[in-house]
N, C-alpha and C. Protein backbone atom coordinates (compact mmCIF):
# COMPACT_ATOMS: atom_id res chain seq x y z
N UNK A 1 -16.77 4.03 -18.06
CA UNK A 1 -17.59 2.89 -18.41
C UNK A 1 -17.75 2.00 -17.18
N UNK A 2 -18.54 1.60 -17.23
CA UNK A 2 -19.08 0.66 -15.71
C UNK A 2 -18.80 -0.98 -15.81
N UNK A 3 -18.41 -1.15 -14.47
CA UNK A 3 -18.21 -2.98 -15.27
C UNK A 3 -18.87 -3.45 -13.93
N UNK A 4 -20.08 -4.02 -14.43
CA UNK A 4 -20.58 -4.81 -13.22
C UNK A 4 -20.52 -6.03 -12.48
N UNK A 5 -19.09 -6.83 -13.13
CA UNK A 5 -18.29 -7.32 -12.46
C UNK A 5 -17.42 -6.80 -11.28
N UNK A 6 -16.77 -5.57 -11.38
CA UNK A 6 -16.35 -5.21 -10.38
C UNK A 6 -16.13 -5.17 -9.15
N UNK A 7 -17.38 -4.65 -8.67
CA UNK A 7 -17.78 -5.35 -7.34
C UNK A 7 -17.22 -6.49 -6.62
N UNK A 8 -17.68 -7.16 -7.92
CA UNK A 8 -17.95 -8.93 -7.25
C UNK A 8 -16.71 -9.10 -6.99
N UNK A 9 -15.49 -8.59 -8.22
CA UNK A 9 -14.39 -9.09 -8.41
C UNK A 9 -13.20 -8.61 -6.46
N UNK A 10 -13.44 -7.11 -6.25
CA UNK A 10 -13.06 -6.79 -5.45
C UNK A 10 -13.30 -7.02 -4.30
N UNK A 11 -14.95 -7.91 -4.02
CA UNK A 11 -15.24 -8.35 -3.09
C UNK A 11 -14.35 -9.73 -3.05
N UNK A 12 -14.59 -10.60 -3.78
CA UNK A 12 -13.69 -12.20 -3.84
C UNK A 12 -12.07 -12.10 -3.44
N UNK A 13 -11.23 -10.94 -3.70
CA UNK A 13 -10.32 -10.27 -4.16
C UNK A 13 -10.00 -9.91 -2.73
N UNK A 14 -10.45 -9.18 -1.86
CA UNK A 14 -10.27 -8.59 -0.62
C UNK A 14 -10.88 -9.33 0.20
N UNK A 15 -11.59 -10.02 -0.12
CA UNK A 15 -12.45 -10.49 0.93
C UNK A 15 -13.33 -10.25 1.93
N UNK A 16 -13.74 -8.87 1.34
CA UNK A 16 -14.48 -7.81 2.86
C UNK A 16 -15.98 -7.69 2.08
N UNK A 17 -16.44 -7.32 2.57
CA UNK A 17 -18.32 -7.13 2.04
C UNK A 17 -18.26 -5.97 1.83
N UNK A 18 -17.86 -5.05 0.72
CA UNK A 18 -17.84 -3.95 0.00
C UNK A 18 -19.14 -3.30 0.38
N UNK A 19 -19.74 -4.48 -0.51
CA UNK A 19 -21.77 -3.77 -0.79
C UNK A 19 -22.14 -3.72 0.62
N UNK A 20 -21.72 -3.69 2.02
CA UNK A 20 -22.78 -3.49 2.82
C UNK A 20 -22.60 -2.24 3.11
N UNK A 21 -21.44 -0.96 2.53
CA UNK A 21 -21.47 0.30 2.95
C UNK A 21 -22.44 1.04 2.39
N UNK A 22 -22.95 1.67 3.59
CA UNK A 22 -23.86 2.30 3.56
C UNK A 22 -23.57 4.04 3.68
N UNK A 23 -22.34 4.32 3.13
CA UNK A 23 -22.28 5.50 2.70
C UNK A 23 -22.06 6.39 3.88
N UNK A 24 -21.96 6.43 5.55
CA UNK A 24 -21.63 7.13 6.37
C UNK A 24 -20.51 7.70 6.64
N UNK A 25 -19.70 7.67 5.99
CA UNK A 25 -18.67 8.72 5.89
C UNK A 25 -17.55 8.57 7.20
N UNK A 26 -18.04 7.69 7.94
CA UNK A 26 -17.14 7.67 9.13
C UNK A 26 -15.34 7.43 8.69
N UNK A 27 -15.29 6.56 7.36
CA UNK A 27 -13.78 6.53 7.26
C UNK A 27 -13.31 7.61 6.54
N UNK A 28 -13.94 8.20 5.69
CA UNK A 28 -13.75 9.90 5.43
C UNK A 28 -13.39 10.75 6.41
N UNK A 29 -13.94 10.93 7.17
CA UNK A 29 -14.12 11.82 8.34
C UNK A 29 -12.86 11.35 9.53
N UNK A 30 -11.93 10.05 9.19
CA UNK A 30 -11.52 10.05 10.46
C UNK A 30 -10.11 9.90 9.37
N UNK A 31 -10.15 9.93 8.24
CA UNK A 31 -8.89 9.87 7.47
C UNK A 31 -7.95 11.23 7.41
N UNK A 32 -6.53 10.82 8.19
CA UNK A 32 -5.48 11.62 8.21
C UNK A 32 -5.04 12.49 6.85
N UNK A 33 -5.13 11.61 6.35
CA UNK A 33 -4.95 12.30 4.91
C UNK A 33 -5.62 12.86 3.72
N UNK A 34 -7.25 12.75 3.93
CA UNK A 34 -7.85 12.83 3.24
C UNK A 34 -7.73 14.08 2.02
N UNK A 35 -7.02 15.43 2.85
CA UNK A 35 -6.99 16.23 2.26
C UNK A 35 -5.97 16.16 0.95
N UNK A 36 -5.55 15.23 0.86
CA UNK A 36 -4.83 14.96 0.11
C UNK A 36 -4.83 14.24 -1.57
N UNK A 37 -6.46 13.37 -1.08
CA UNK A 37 -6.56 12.17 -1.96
C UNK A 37 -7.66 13.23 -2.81
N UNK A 38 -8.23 12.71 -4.40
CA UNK A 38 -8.39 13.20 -5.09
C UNK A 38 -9.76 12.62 -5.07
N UNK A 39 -10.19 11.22 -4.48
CA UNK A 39 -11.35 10.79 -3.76
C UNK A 39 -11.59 10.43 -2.64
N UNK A 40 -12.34 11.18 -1.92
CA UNK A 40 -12.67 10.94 -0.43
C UNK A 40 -12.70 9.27 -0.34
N UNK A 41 -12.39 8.45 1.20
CA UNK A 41 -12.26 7.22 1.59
C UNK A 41 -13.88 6.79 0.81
N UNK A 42 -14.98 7.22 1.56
CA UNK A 42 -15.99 6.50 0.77
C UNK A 42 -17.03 6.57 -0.24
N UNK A 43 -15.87 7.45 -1.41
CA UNK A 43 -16.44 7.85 -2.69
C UNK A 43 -15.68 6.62 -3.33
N UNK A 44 -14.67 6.15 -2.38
CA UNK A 44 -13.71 5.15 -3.86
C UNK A 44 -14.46 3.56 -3.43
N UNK A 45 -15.18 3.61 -2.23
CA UNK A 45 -16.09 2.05 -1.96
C UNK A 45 -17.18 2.50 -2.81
N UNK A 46 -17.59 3.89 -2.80
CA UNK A 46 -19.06 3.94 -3.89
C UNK A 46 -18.68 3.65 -5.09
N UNK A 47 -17.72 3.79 -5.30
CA UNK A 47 -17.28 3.97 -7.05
C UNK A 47 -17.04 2.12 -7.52
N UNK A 48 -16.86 1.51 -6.19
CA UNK A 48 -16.94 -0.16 -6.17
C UNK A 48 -17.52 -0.21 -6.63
N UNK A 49 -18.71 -0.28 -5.62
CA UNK A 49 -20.15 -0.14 -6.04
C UNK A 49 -20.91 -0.33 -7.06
N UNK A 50 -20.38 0.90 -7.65
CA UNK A 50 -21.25 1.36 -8.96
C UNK A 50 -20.29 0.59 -10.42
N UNK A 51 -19.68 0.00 -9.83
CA UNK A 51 -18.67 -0.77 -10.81
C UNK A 51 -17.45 0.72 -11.66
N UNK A 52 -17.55 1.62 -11.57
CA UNK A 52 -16.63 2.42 -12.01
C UNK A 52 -15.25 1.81 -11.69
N UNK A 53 -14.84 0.61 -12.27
CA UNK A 53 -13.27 0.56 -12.18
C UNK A 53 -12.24 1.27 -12.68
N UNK A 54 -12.38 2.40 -13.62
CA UNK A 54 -11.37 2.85 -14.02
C UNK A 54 -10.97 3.71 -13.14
N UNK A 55 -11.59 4.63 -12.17
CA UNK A 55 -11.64 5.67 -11.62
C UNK A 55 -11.51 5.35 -10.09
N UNK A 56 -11.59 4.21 -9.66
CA UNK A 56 -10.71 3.53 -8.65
C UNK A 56 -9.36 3.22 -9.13
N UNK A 57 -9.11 2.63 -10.07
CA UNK A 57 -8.21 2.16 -10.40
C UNK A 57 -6.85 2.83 -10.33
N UNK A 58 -7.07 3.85 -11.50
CA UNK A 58 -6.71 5.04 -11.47
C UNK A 58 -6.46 6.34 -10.54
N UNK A 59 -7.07 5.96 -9.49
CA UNK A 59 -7.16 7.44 -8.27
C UNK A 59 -6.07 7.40 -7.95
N UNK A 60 -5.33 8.15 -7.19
CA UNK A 60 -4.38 8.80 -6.37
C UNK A 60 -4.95 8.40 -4.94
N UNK A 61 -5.74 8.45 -4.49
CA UNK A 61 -6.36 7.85 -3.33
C UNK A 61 -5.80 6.77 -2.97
N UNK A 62 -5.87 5.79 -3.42
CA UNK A 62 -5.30 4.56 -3.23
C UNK A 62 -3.96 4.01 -3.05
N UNK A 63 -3.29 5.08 -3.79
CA UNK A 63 -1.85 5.18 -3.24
C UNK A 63 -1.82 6.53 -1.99
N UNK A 64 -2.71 7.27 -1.88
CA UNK A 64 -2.13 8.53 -0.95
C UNK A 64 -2.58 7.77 0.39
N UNK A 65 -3.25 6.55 0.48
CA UNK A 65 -3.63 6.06 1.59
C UNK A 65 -2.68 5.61 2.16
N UNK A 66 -2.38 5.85 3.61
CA UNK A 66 -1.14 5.61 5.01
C UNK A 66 -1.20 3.89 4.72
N UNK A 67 -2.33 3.47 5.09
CA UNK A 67 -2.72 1.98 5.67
C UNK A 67 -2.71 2.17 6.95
N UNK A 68 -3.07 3.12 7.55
CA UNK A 68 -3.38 3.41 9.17
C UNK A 68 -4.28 2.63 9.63
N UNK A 69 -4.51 2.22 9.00
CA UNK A 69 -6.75 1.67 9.24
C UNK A 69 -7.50 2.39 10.52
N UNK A 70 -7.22 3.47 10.08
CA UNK A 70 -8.06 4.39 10.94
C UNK A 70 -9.65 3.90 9.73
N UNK A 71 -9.52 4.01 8.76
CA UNK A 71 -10.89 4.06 7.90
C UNK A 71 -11.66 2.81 8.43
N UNK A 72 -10.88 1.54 8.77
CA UNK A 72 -10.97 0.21 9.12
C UNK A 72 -11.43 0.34 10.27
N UNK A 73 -10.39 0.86 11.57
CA UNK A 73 -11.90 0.70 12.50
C UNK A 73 -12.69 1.25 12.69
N UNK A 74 -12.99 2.41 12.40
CA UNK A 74 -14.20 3.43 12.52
C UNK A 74 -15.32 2.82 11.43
N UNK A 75 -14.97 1.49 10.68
CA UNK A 75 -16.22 1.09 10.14
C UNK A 75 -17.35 0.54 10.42
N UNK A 76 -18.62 1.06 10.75
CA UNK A 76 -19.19 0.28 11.59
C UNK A 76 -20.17 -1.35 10.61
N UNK A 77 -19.78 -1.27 9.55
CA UNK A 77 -20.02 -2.86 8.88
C UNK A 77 -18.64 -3.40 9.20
N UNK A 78 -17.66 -3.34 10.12
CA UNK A 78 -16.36 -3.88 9.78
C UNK A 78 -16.04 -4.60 8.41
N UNK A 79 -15.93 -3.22 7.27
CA UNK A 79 -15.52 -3.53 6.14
C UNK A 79 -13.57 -3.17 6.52
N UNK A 80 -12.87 -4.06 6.11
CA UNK A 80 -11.53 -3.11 6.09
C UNK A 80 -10.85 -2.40 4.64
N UNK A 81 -11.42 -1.39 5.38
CA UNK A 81 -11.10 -0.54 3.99
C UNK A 81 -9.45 -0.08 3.32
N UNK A 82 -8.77 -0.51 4.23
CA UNK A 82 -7.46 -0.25 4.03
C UNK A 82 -6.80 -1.43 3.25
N UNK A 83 -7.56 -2.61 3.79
CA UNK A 83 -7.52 -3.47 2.86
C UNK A 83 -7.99 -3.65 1.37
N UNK A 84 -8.98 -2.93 1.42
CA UNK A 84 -9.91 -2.67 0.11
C UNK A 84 -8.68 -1.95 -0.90
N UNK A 85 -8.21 -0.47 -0.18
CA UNK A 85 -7.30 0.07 -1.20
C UNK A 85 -6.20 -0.91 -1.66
N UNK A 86 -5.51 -1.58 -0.59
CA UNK A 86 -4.21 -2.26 -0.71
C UNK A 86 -4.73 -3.17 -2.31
N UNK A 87 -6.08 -3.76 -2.21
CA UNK A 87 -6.34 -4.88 -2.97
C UNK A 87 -6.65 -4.33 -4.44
N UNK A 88 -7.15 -2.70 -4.20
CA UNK A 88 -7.11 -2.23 -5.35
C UNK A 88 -5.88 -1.95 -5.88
N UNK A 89 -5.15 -1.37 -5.14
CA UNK A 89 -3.26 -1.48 -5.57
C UNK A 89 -2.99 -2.30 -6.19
N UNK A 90 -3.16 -3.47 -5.98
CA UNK A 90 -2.54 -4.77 -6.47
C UNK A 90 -3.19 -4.81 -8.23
N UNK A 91 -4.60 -4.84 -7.97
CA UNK A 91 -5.08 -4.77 -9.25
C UNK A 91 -4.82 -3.56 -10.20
N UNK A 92 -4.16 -2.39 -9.66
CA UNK A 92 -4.36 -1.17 -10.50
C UNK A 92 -2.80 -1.56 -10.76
N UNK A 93 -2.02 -1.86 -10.46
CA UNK A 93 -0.61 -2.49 -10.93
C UNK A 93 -0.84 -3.37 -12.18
N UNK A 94 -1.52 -3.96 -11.58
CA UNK A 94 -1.76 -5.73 -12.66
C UNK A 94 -2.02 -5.17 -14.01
N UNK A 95 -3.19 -4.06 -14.02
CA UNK A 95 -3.86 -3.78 -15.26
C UNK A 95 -3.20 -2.38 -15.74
N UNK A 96 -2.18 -1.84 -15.14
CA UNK A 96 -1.27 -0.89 -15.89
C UNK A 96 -1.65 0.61 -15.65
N UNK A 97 -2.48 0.70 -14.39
CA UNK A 97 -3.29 1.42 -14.36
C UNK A 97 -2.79 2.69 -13.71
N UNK A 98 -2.02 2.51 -12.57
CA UNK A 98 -1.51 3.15 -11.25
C UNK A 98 -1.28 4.14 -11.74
N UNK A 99 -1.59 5.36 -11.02
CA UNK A 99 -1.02 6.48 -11.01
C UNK A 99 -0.42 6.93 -10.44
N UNK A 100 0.25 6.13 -9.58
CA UNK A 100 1.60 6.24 -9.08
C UNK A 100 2.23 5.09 -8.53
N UNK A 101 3.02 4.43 -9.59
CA UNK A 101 3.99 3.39 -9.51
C UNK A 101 5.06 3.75 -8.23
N UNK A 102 5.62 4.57 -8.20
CA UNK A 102 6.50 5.01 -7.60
C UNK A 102 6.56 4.16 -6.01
N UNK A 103 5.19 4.55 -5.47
CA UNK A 103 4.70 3.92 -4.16
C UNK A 103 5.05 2.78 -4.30
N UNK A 104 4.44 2.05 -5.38
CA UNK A 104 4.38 0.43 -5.65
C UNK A 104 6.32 -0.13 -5.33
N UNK A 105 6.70 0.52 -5.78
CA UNK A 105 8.08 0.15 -6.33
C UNK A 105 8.79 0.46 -4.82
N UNK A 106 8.68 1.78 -4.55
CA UNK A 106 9.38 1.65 -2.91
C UNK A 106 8.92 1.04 -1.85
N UNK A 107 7.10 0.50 -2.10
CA UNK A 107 7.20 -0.51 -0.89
C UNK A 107 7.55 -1.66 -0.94
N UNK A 108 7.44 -2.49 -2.70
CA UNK A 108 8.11 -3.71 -3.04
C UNK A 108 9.48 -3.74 -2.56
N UNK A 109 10.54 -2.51 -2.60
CA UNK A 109 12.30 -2.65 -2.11
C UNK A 109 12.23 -2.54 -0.45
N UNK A 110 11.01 -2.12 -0.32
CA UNK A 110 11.31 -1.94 1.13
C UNK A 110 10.69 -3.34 2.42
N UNK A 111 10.32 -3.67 1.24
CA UNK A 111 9.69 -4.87 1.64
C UNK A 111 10.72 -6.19 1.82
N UNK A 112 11.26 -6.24 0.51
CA UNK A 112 12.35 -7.28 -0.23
C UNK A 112 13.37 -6.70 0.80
N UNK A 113 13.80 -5.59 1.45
CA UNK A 113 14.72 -5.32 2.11
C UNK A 113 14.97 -6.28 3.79
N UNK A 114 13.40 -5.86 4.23
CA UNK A 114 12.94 -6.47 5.12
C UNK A 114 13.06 -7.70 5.33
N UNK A 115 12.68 -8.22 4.57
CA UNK A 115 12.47 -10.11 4.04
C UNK A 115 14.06 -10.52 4.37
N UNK A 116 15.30 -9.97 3.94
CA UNK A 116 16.44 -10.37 3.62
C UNK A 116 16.91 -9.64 5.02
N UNK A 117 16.76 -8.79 5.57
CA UNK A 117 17.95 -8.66 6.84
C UNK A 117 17.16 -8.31 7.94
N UNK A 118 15.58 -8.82 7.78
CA UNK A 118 14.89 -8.48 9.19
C UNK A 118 14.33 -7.41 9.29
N UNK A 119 15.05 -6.29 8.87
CA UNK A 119 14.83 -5.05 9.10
C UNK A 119 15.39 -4.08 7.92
N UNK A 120 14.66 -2.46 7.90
CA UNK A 120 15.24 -2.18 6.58
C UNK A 120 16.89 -1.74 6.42
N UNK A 121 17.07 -1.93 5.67
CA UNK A 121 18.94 -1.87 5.26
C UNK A 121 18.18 -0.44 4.47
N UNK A 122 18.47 1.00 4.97
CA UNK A 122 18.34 1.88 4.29
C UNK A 122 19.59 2.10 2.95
N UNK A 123 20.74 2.25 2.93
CA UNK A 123 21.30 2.17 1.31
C UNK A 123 20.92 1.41 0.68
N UNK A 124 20.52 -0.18 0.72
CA UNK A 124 20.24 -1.01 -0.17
C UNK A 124 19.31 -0.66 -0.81
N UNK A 125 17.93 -0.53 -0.43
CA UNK A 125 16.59 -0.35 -0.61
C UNK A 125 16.81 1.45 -1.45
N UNK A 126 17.28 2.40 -0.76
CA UNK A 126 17.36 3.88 -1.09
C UNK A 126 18.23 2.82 -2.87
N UNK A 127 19.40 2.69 -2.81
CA UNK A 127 19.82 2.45 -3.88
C UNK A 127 19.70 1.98 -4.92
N UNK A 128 18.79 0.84 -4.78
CA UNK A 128 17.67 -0.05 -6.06
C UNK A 128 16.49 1.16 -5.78
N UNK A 129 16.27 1.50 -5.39
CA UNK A 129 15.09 2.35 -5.85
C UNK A 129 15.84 3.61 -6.42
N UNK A 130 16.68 4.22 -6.58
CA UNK A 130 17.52 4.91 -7.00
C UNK A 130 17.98 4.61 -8.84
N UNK A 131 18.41 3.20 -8.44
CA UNK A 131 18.58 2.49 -10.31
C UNK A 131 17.21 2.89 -10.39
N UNK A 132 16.18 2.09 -10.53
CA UNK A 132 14.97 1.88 -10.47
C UNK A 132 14.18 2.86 -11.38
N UNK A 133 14.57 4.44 -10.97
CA UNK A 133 14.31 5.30 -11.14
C UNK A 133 14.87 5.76 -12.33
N UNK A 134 16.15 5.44 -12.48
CA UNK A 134 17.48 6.29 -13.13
C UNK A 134 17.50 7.19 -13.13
N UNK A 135 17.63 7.87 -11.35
CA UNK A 135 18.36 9.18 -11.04
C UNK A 135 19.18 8.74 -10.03
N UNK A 136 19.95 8.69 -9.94
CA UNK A 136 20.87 8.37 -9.00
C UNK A 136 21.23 9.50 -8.04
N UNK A 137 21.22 10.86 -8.92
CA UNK A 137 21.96 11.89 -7.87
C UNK A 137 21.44 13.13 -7.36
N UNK A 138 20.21 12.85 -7.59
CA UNK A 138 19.11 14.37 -7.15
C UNK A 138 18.99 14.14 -5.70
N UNK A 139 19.37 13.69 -4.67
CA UNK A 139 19.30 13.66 -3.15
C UNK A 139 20.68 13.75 -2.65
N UNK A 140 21.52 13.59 -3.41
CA UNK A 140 23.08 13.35 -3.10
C UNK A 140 23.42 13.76 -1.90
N UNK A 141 23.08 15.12 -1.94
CA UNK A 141 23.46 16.00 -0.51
C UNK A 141 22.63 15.51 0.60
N UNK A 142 21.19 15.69 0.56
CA UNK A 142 20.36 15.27 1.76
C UNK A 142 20.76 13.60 2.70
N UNK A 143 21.05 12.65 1.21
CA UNK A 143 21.44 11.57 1.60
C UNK A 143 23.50 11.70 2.41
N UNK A 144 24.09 12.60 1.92
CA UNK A 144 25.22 12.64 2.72
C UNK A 144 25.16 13.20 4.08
N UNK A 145 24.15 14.54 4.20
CA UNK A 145 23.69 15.07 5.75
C UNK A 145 23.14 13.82 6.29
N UNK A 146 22.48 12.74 5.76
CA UNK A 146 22.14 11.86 6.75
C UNK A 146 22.85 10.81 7.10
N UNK A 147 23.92 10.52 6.60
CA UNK A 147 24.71 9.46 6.62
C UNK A 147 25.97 10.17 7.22
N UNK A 148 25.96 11.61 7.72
CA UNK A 148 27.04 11.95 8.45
C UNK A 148 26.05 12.65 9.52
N UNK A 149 25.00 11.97 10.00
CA UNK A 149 24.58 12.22 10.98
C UNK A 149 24.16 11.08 11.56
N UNK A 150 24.21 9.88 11.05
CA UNK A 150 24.56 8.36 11.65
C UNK A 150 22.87 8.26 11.32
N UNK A 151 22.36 8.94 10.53
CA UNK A 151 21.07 8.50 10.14
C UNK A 151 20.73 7.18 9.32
N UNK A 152 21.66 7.17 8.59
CA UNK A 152 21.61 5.88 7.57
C UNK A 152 23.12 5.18 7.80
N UNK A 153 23.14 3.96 7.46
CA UNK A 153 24.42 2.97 7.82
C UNK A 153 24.50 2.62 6.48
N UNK A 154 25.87 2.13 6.79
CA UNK A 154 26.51 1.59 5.23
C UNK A 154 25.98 0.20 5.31
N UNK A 155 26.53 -0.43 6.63
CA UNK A 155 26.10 -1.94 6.86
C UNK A 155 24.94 -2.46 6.47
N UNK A 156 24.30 -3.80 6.78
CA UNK A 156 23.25 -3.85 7.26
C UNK A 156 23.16 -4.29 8.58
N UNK A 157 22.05 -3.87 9.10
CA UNK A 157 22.25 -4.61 10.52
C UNK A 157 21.22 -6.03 10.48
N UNK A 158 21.88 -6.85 10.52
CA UNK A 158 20.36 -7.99 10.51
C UNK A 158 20.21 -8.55 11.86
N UNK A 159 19.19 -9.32 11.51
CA UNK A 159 18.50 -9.59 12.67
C UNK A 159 18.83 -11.37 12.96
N UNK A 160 19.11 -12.12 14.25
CA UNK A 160 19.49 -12.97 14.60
C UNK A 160 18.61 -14.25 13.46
N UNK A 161 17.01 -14.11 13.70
CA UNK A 161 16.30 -15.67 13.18
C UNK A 161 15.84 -14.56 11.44
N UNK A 162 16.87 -14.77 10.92
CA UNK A 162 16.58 -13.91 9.71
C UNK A 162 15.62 -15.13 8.46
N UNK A 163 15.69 -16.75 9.21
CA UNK A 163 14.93 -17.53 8.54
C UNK A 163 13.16 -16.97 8.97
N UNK A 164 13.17 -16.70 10.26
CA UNK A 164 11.98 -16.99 10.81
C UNK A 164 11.28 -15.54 9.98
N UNK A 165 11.90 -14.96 9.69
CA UNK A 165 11.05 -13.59 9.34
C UNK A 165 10.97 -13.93 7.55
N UNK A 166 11.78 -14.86 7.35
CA UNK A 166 11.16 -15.57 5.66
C UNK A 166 10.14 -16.10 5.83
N UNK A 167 9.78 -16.77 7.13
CA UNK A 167 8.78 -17.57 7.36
C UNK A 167 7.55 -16.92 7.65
N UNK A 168 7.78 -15.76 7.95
CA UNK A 168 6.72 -14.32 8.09
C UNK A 168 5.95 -14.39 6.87
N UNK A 169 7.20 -13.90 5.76
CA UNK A 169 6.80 -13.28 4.77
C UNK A 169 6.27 -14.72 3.85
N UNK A 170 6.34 -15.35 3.86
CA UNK A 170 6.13 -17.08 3.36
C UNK A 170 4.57 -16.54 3.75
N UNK A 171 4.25 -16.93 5.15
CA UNK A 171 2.97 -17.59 5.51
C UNK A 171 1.91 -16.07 4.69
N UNK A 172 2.53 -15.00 5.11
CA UNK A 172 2.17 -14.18 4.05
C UNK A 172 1.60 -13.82 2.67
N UNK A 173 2.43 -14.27 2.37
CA UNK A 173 1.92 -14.62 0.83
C UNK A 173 0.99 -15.92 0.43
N UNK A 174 1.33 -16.95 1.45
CA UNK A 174 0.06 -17.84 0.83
C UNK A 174 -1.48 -17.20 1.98
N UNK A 175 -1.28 -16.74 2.41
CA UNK A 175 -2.78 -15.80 2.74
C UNK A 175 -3.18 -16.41 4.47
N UNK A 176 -1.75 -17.13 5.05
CA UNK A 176 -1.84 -17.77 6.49
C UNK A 176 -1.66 -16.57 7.90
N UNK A 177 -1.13 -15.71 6.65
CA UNK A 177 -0.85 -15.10 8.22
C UNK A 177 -2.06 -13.51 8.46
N UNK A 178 -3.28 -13.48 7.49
CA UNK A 178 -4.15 -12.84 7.92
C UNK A 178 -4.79 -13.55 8.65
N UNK A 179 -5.61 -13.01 9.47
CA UNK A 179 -6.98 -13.53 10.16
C UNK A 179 -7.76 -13.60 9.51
N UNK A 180 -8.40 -14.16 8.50
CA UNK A 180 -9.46 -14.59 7.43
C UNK A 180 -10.24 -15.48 7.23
């Protein structure tokens, strides 16, 4: 079903000029992963477009996307399309939609990890996403080869101005620290 709000909504939402793509395929064509996603980079701006929100919403695309912004600069409307997915993320969360939470959930711990010691604390983050899940022990082994190969630390290691990188993630969230 088509909602011809859509558009508008994802344009206000991201803040990028959706409607000026003109369909050249350049972020298709330069996307690492494409082979992967279940809609090419600029079938899911057409599907803006055409107001099809469920089927954005819903794609696998949007989570199989890196955030490389390879799609971003090869745009020649400098739409950022990596932004576009991220913003559809947000909304395909909101409305229950995602087809794959999973992403959502390990970049939120890996994020929250960040925020709190600078940098990621791999057990912490591996371990709430672990509850999270409620499997605790299907990696058991892979996670012990790496932690007896000094791959992962028990510690955390943080980082000296561990305020200033709240202050990152602060200006962040109220929308200061894009260029916009």
């Amino acid at each position: 079903m088509k909602d011809s709000a859509f558009l508008k909504e994802m344009e206000e939402a991201s803040k990028e000029q959706i409607s000026s793509c003109y369909q050249c395929y350049r972020c298709t064509i330069g996307c690492p992963v494409v082979s992967r996603m279940d809609l090419k980079p600029h079938m899911v701006i057409r599907y803006i477009i055409l107001g099809e929100r469920e089927k954005v919403l819903s794609s696998k695309t949007i989570w199989t996307c890196l955030q490389c912004i390879t799609c971003s600069v090869r745009c020649p409307n400098d739409i950022d399309i990596a932004h576009v997915f991220d913003t559809a993320r947000k909304l395909s969360i909101k409305e229950e939609m995602a087809s794959n939470r999973d992403t959502w959930l390990f970049d939120s711990l890996f994020l929250e990890s960040v925020k709190k010691h600078g940098r990621l604390n791999e057990i912490e983050a591996i371990l709430k996403y672990k509850l999270a899940k409620k499997d605790l022990f299907s990696d058991t082994k892979m996670g012990m080869d790496m932690f007896l190969k000094g791959r992962i630390g028990i510690m955390p290691h943080n980082i000296k101005d561990r305020k200033g990188m709240g202050r990152i993630f602060e200006n962040l969230k109220e929308g200061t620290g894009r260029d916009r």
